[in-house]
C-alpha atoms as a PDB file:
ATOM      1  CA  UNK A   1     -57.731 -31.043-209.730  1.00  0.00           C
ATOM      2  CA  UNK A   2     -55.376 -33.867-209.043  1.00  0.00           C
ATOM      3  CA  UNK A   3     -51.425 -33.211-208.390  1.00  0.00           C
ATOM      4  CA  UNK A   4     -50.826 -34.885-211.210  1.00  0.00           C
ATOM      5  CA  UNK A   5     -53.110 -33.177-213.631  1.00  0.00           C
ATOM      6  CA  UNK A   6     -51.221 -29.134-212.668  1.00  0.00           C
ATOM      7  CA  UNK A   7     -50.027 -27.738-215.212  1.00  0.00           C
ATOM      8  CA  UNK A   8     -46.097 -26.708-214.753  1.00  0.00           C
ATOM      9  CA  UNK A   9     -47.793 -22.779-214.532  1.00  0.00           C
ATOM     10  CA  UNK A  10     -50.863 -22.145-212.877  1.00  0.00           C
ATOM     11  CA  UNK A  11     -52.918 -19.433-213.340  1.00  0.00           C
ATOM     12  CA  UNK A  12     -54.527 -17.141-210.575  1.00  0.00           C
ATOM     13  CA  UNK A  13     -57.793 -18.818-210.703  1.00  0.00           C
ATOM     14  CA  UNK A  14     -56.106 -22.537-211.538  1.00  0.00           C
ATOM     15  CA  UNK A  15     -54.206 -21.931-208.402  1.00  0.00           C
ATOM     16  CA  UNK A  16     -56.811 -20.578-206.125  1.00  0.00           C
ATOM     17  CA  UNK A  17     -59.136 -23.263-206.992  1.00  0.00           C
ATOM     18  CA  UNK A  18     -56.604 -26.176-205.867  1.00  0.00           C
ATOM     19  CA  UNK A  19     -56.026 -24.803-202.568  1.00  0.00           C
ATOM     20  CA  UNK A  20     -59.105 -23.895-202.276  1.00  0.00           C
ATOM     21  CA  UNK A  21     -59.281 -20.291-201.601  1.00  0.00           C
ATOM     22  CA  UNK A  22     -60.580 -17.356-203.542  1.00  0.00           C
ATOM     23  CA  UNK A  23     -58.677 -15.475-205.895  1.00  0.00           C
ATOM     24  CA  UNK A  24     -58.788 -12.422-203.716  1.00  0.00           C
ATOM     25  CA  UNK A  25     -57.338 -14.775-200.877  1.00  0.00           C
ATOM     26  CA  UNK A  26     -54.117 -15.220-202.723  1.00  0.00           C
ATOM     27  CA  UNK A  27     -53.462 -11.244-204.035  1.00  0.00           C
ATOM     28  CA  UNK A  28     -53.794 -10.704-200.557  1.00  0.00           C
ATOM     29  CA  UNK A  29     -51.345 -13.257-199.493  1.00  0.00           C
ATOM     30  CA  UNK A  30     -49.216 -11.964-202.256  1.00  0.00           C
ATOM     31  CA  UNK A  31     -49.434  -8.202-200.496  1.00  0.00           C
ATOM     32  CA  UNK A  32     -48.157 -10.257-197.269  1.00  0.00           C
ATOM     33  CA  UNK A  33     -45.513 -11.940-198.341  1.00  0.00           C
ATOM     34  CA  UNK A  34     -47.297 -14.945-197.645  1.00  0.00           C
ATOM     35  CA  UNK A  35     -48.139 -17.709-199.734  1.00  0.00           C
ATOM     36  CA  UNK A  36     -47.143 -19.330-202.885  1.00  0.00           C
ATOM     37  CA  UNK A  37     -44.780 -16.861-204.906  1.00  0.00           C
ATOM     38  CA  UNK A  38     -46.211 -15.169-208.016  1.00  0.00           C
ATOM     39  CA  UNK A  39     -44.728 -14.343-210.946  1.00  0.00           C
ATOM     40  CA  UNK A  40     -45.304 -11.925-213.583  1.00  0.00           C
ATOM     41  CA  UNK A  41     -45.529 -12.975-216.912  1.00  0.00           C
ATOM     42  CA  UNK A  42     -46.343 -10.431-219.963  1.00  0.00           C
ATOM     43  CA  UNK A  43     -49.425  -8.734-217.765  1.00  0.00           C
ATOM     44  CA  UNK A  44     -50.577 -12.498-216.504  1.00  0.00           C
ATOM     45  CA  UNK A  45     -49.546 -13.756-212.512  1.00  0.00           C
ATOM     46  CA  UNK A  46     -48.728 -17.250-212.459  1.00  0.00           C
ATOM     47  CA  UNK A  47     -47.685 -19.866-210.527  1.00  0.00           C
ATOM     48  CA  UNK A  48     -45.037 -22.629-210.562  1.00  0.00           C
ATOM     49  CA  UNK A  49     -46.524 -25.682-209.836  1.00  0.00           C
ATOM     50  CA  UNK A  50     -43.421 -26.673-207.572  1.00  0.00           C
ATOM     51  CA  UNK A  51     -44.012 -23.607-205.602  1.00  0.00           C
ATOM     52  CA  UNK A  52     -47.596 -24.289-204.979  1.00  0.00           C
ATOM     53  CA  UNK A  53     -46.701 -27.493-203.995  1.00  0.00           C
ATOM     54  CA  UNK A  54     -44.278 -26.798-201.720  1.00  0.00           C
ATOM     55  CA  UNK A  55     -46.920 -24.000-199.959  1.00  0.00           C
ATOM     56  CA  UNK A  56     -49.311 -26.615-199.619  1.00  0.00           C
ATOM     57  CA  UNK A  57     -46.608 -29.227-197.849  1.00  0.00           C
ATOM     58  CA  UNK A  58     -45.667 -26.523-195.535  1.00  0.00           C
ATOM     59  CA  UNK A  59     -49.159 -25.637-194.682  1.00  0.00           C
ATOM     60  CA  UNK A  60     -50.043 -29.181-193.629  1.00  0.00           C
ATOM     61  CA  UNK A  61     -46.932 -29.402-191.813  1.00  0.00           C
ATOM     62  CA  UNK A  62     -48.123 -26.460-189.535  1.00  0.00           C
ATOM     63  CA  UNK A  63     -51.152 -27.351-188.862  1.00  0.00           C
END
């Protein structure tokens, strides 16, 4: 998935797949503090696309 082609909200699994991690990567990250910031939405976690974004910029940074 292109930067381009996220959608404003990405899902669990729409967010997982784009940084490449698993699903249960990211709830864990989410227990840590780490990571993109969730939000809760009805029952549904979801994720700004700015936010991931941002996550990803800052993890290239570090490394």
């Amino acid at each position: 998935m292109r930067e381009e082609e996220l959608p404003d909200l990405l899902t669990l699994a729409e967010t997982a797949q784009y940084l490449r991690v698993k699903s249960k990567t990211l709830r864990n990250w989410s227990c840590l503090g780490k990571g993109p910031k969730p939000l809760r939405l009805g029952g549904r976690v979801v994720y700004r696309r700015a936010d991931v974004l941002a996550f990803r910029d800052k993890q290239a940074v570090a490394a």
